[in-house]
Protein backbone atom coordinates (compact mmCIF):
# COMPACT_ATOMS: atom_id res chain seq x y z
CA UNK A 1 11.10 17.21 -34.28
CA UNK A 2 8.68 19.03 -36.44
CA UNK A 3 8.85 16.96 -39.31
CA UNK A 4 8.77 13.89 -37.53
CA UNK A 5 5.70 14.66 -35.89
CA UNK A 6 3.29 14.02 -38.91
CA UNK A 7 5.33 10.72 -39.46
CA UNK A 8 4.27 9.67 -36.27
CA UNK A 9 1.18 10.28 -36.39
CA UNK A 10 0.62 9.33 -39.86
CA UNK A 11 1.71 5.75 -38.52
CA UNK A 12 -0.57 5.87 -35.51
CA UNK A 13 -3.55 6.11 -37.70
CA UNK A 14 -1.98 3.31 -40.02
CA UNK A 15 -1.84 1.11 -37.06
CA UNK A 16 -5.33 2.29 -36.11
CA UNK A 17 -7.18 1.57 -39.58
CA UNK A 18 -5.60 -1.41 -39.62
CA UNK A 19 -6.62 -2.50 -35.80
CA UNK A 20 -9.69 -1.76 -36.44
CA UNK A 21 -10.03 -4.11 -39.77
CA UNK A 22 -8.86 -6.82 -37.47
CA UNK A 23 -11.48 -6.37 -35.01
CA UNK A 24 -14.27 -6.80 -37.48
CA UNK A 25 -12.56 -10.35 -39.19
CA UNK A 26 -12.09 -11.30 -35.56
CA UNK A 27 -13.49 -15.04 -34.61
CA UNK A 28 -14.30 -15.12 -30.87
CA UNK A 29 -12.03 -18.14 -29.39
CA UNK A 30 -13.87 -20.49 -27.00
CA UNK A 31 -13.27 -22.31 -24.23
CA UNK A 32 -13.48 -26.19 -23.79
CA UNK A 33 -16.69 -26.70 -23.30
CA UNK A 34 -17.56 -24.40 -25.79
CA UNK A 35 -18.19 -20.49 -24.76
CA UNK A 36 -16.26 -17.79 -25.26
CA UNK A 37 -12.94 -17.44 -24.06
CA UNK A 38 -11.89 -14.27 -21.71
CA UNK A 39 -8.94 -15.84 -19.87
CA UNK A 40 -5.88 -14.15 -20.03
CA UNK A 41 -4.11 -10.96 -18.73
CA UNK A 42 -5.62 -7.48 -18.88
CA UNK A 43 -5.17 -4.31 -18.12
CA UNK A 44 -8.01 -0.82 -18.05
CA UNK A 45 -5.02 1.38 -17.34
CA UNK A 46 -5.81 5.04 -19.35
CA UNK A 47 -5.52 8.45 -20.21
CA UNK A 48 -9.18 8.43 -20.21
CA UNK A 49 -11.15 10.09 -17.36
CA UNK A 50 -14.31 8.26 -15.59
CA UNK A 51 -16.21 11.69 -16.27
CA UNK A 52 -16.40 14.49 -18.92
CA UNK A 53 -14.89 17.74 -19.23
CA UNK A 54 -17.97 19.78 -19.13
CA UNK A 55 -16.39 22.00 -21.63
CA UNK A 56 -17.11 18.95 -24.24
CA UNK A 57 -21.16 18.64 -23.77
CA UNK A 58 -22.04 15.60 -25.30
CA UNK A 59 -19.32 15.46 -27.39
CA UNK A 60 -18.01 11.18 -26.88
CA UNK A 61 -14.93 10.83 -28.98
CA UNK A 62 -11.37 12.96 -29.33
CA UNK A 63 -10.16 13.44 -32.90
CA UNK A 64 -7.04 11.42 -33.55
CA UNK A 65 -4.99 14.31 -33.51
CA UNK A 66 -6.29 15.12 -30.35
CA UNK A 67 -6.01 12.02 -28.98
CA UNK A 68 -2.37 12.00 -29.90
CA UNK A 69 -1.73 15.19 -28.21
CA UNK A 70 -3.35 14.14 -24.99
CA UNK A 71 -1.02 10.95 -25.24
CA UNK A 72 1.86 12.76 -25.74
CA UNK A 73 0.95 15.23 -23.08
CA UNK A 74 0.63 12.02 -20.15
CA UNK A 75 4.27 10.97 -21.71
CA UNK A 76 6.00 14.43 -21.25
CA UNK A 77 4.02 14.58 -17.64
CA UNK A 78 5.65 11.26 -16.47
CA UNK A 79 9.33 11.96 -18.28
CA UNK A 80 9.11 15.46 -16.54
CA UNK A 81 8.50 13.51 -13.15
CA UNK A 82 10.97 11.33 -13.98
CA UNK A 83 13.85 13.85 -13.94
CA UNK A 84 16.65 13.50 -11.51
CA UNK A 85 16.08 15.63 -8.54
CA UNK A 86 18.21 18.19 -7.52
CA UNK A 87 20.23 17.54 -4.38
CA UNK A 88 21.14 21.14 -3.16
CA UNK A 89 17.29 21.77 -3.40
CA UNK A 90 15.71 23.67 -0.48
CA UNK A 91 13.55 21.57 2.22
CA UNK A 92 9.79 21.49 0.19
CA UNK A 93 7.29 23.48 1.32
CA UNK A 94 3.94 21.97 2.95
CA UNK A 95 1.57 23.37 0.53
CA UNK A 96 3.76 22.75 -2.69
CA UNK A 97 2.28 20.43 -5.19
CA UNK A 98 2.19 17.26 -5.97
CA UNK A 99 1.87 16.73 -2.36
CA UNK A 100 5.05 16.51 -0.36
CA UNK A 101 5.56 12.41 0.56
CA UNK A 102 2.89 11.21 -1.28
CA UNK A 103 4.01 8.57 -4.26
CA UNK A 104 6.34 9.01 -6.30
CA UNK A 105 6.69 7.77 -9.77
CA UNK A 106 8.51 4.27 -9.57
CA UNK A 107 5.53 3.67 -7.41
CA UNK A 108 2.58 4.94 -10.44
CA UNK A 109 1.89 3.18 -13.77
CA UNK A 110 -0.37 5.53 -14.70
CA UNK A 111 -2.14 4.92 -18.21
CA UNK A 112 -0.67 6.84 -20.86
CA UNK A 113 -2.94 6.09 -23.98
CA UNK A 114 -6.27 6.22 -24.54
CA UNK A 115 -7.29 2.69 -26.51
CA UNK A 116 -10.20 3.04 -29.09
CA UNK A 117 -14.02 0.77 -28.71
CA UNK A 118 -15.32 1.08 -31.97
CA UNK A 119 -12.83 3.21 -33.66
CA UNK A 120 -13.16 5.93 -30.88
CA UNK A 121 -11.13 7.63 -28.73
CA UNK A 122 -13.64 8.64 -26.04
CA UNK A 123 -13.93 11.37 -24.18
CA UNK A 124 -14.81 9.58 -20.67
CA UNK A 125 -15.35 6.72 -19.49
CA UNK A 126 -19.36 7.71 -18.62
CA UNK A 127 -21.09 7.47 -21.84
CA UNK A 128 -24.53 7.18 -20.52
CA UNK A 129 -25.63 10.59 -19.61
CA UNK A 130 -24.27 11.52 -22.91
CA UNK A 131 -23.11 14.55 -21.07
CA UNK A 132 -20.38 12.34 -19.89
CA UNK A 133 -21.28 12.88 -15.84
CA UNK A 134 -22.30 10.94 -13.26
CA UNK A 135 -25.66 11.57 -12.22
CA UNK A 136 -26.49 13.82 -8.92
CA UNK A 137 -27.67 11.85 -5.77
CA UNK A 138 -31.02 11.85 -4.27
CA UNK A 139 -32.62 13.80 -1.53
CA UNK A 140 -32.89 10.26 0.36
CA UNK A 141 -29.23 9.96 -0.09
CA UNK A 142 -28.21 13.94 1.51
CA UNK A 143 -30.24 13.33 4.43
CA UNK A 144 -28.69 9.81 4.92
CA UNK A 145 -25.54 11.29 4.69
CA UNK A 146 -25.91 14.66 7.16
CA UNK A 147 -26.95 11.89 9.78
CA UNK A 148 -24.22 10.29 9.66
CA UNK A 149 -21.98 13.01 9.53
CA UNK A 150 -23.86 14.06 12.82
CA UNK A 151 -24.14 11.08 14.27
CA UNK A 152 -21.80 8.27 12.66
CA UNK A 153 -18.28 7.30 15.02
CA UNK A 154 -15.22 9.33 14.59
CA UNK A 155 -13.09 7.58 11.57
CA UNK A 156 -9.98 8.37 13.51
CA UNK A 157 -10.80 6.63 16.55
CA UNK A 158 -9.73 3.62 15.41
CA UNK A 159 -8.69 1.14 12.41
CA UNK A 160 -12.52 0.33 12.17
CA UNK A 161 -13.30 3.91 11.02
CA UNK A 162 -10.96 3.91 8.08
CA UNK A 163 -11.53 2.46 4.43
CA UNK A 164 -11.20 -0.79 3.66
CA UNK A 165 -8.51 -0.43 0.63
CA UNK A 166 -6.38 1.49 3.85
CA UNK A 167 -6.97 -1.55 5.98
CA UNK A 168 -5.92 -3.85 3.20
CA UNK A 169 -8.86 -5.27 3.13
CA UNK A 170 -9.79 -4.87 -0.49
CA UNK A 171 -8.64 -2.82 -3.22
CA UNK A 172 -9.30 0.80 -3.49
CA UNK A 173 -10.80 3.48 -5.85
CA UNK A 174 -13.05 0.27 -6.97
CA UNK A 175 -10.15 -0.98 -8.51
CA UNK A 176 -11.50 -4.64 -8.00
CA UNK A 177 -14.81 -3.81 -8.57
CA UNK A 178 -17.67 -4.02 -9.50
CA UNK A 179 -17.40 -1.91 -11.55
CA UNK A 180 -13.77 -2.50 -12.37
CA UNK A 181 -12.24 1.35 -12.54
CA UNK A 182 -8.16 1.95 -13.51
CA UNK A 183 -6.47 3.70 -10.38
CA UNK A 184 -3.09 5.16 -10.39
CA UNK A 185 -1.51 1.77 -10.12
CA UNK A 186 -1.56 -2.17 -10.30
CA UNK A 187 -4.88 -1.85 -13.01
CA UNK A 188 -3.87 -5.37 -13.86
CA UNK A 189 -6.45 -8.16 -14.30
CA UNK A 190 -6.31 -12.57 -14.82
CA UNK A 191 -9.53 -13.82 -16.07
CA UNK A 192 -9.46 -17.60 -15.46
CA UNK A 193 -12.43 -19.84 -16.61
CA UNK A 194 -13.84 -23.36 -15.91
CA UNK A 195 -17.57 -24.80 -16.52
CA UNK A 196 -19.55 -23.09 -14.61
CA UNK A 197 -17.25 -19.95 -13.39
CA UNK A 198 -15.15 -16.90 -14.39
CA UNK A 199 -13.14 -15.60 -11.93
CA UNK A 200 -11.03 -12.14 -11.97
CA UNK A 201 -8.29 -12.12 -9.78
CA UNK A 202 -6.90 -8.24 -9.20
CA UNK A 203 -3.27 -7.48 -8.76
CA UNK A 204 -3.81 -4.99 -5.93
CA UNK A 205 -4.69 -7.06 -2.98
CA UNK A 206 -4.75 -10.16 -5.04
CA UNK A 207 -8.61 -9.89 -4.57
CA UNK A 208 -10.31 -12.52 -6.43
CA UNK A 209 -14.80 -12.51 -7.95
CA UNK A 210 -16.06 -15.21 -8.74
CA UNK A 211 -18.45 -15.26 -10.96
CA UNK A 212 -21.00 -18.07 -10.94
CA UNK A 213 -22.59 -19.08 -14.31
CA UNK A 214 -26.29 -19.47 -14.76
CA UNK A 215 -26.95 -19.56 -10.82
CA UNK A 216 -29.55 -17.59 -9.10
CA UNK A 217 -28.66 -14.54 -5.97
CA UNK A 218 -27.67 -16.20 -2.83
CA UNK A 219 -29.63 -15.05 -0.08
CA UNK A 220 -29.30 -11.69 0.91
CA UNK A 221 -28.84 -12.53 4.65
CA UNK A 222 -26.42 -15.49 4.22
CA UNK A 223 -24.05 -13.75 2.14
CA UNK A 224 -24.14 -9.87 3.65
CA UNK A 225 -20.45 -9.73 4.64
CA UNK A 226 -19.37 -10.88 0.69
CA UNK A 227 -16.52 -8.75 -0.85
CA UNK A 228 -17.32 -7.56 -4.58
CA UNK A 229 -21.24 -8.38 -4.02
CA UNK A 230 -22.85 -12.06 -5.30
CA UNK A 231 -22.20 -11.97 -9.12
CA UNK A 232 -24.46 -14.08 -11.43
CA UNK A 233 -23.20 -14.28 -15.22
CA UNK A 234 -25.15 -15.62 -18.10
CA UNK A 235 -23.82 -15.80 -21.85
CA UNK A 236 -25.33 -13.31 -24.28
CA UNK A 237 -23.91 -14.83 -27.54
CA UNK A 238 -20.41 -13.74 -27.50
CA UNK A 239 -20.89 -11.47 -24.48
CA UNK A 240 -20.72 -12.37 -20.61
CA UNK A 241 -23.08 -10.68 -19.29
CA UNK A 242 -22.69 -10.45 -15.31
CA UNK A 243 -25.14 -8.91 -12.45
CA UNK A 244 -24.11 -8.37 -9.12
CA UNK A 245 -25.96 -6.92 -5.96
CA UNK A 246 -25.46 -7.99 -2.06
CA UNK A 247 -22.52 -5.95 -1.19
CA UNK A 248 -20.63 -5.93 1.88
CA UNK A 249 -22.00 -2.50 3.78
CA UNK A 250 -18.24 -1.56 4.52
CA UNK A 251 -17.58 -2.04 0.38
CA UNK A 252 -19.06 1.92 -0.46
CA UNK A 253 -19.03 2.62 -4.09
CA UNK A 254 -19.48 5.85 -3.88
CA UNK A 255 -22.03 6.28 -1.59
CA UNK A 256 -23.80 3.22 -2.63
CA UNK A 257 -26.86 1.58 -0.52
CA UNK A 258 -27.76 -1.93 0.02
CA UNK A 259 -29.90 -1.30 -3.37
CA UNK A 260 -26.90 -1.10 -5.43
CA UNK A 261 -26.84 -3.48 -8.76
CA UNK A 262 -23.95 -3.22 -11.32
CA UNK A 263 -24.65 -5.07 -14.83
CA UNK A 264 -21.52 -5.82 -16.59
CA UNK A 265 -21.08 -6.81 -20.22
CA UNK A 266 -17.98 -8.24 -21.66
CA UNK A 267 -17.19 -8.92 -24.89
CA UNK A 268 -13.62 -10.06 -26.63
CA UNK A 269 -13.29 -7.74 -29.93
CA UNK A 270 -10.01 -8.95 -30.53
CA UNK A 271 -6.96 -11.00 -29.12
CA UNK A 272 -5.66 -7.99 -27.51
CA UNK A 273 -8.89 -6.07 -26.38
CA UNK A 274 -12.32 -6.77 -24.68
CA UNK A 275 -15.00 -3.85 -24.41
CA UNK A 276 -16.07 -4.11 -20.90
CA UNK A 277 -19.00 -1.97 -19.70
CA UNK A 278 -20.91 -1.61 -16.98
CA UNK A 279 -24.10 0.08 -15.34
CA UNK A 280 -24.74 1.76 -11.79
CA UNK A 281 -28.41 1.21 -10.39
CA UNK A 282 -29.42 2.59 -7.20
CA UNK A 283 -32.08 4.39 -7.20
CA UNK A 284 -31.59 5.38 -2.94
CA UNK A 285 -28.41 6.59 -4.19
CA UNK A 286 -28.06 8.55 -7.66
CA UNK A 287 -31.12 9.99 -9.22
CA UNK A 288 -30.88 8.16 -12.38
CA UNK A 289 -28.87 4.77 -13.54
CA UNK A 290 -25.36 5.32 -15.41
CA UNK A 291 -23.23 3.73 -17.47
CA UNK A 292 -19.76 3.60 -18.49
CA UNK A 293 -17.63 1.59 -21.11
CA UNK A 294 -13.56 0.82 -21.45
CA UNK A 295 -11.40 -1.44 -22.93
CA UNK A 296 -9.75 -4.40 -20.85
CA UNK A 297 -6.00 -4.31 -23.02
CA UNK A 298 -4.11 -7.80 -23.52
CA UNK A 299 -0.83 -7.86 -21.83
CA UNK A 300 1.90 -9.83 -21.66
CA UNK A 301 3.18 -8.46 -18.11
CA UNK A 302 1.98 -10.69 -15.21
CA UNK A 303 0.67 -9.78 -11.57
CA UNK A 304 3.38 -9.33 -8.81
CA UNK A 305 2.52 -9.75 -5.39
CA UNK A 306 1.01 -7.27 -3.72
CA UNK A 307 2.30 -7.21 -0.36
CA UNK A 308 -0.34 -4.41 1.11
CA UNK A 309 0.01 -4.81 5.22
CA UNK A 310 4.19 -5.18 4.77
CA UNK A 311 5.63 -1.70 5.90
CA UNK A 312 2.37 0.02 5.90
CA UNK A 313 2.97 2.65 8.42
CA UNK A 314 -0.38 4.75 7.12
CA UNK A 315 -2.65 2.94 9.43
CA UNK A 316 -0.96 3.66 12.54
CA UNK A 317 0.72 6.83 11.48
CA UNK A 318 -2.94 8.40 10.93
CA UNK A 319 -4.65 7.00 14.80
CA UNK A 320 -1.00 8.27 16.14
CA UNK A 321 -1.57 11.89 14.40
CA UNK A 322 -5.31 11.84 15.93
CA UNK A 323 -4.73 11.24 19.56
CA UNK A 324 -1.72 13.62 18.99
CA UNK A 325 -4.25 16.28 17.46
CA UNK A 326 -6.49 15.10 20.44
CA UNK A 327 -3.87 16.23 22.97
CA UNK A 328 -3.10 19.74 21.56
CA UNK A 329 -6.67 20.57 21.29
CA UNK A 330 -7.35 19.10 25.06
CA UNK A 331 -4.14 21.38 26.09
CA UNK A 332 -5.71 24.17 24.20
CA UNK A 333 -8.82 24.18 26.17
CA UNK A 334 -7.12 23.85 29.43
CA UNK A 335 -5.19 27.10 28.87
């Protein structure tokens, strides 16, 4: 194993240099009517976190060998998950980790690489703070907050209080987007074109943006209870450059106002990879605009269906533990 090591990486970075010679010979295809063509199927799926270790600073890209190791180290992770399980095991304990009946891993397709944008391996998917971090929110946005912890409804008093990705409603972890984050599962994309529009459909909820092409905002008022906000593209050269804003109040990103506008950019760098990137504006909410960048990876595996509302018992399981919790704590009182 020792000796094979350096033979495997000295192919990795083989297959690297020679990726990235392809990138830069690489002719942009286009579409029918003559832009660039995005359509296919995609996946952001990576080792790559959304923010920094802060033990990195400013530090934006892994060595290769480190790279490799961190690779190797998500591949041992899932094979060590993957073991068979003992069946004379004791009963788990409550507090063990990974959490007792959460997923499991033939429900997780986790990323397990971390693909390169211009010959890097970065560090996070932030790059703007170069610290790698997500800004800190605004004094405007603690105060909104306390007052709604004080005064907003219970979320367990009914369906209305929970998320929308737990309602099936629309995917979670901004999976969907905008922006379009990798979650622990179903980070699978189909860009579609025609004149005029780009849509995304998502694998997890099958949610679908359209994306209208040199259009103007739809009014605010007419279009408040729109999933994935009103997205305007425009063609920058070879890059689709798309701005959204109008976002339905329940869709939070993050603690995200009615002021929230995400600019998108993406750009094909090769027949297997587009660098998409994207920046967070709201100035109610974070104290500064951020923005982060990953690649979109070609794929040959389609979407399945994502059948969200069959055999979800969450929903009903949670309300039932509430007024259950309710009870004991009524009982309590009485005694």
């Amino acid at each position: 194993m020792t000796a094979l090591f350096p033979r495997l990486f000295s192919l990795a970075v083989l297959l690297f240099t020679t990726a990235v010679q392809a990138q830069d010979d690489y002719t942009v295809p286009r579409t029918a009517d003559g832009v660039p063509d995005l359509q296919g199927m995609w996946r952001n799926a990576t080792v790559t976190p959304l923010t920094r270790d802060p033990a990195l600073g400013n530090r934006q890209a892994y060595t290769p060998e480190e790279a490799y190791a961190m690779e190797r180290s998500a591949q041992l992770e899932v094979e060590e998950d993957n073991k068979p399980l003992d069946p004379n095991r004791p009963a788990p304990v409550a507090e063990a980790l990974p959490p007792v009946g959460n997923y499991d891993l033939f429900w997780t397709d986790r990323g397990m690489t971390i693909p390169t944008i211009n010959g890097e391996y970065r560090t996070s998917i932030v790059i703007d703070p170069p610290n790698g971090q997500i800004p800190g929110y605004t004094e405007e946005f603690m105060q909104v907050r306390a007052a709604q912890r004080r005064n907003g409804p219970d979320q367990f008093d009914g369906p209305e209080g929970r998320g929308v990705g737990e309602r099936c409603l629309l995917s979670f972890g901004s999976n969907s987007g905008p922006p379009m984050l990798p979650v622990m599962y179903n980070s699978q994309y189909q860009i579609y074109q025609s004149p005029g529009y780009v849509t995304i459909l998502v694998e997890m909820v099958h949610d679908a943006r359209i994306i209208r092409i040199a259009d103007a905002h739809s009014d605010t008022a007419a279009i408040q209870s729109k999933w994935m906000g009103d997205s305007i593209g425009r063609w920058e050269g070879d890059t689709l450059v798309v701005e959204t804003r109008h976002f339905n109040p329940q869709q939070n990103f993050r603690g995200a106002s009615e002021n929230l506008t995400v600019t998108e950019h993406f750009t094909r760098v090769a027949e297997d990879k587009i660098v998409y990137r994207f920046t967070v504006d709201d100035p109610s909410t974070f104290t500064s605009s951020w923005t982060g960048e990953l690649p979109l990876s070609g794929t040959l595996d389609p979407l399945y269906e994502y059948a969200c509302h069959e055999g979800n018992y969450a929903l009903p399981g949670t309300l039932a533990g509430a007024r259950v919790a309710e009870r004991d704590a009524a009982a309590a009182k009485e005694n």
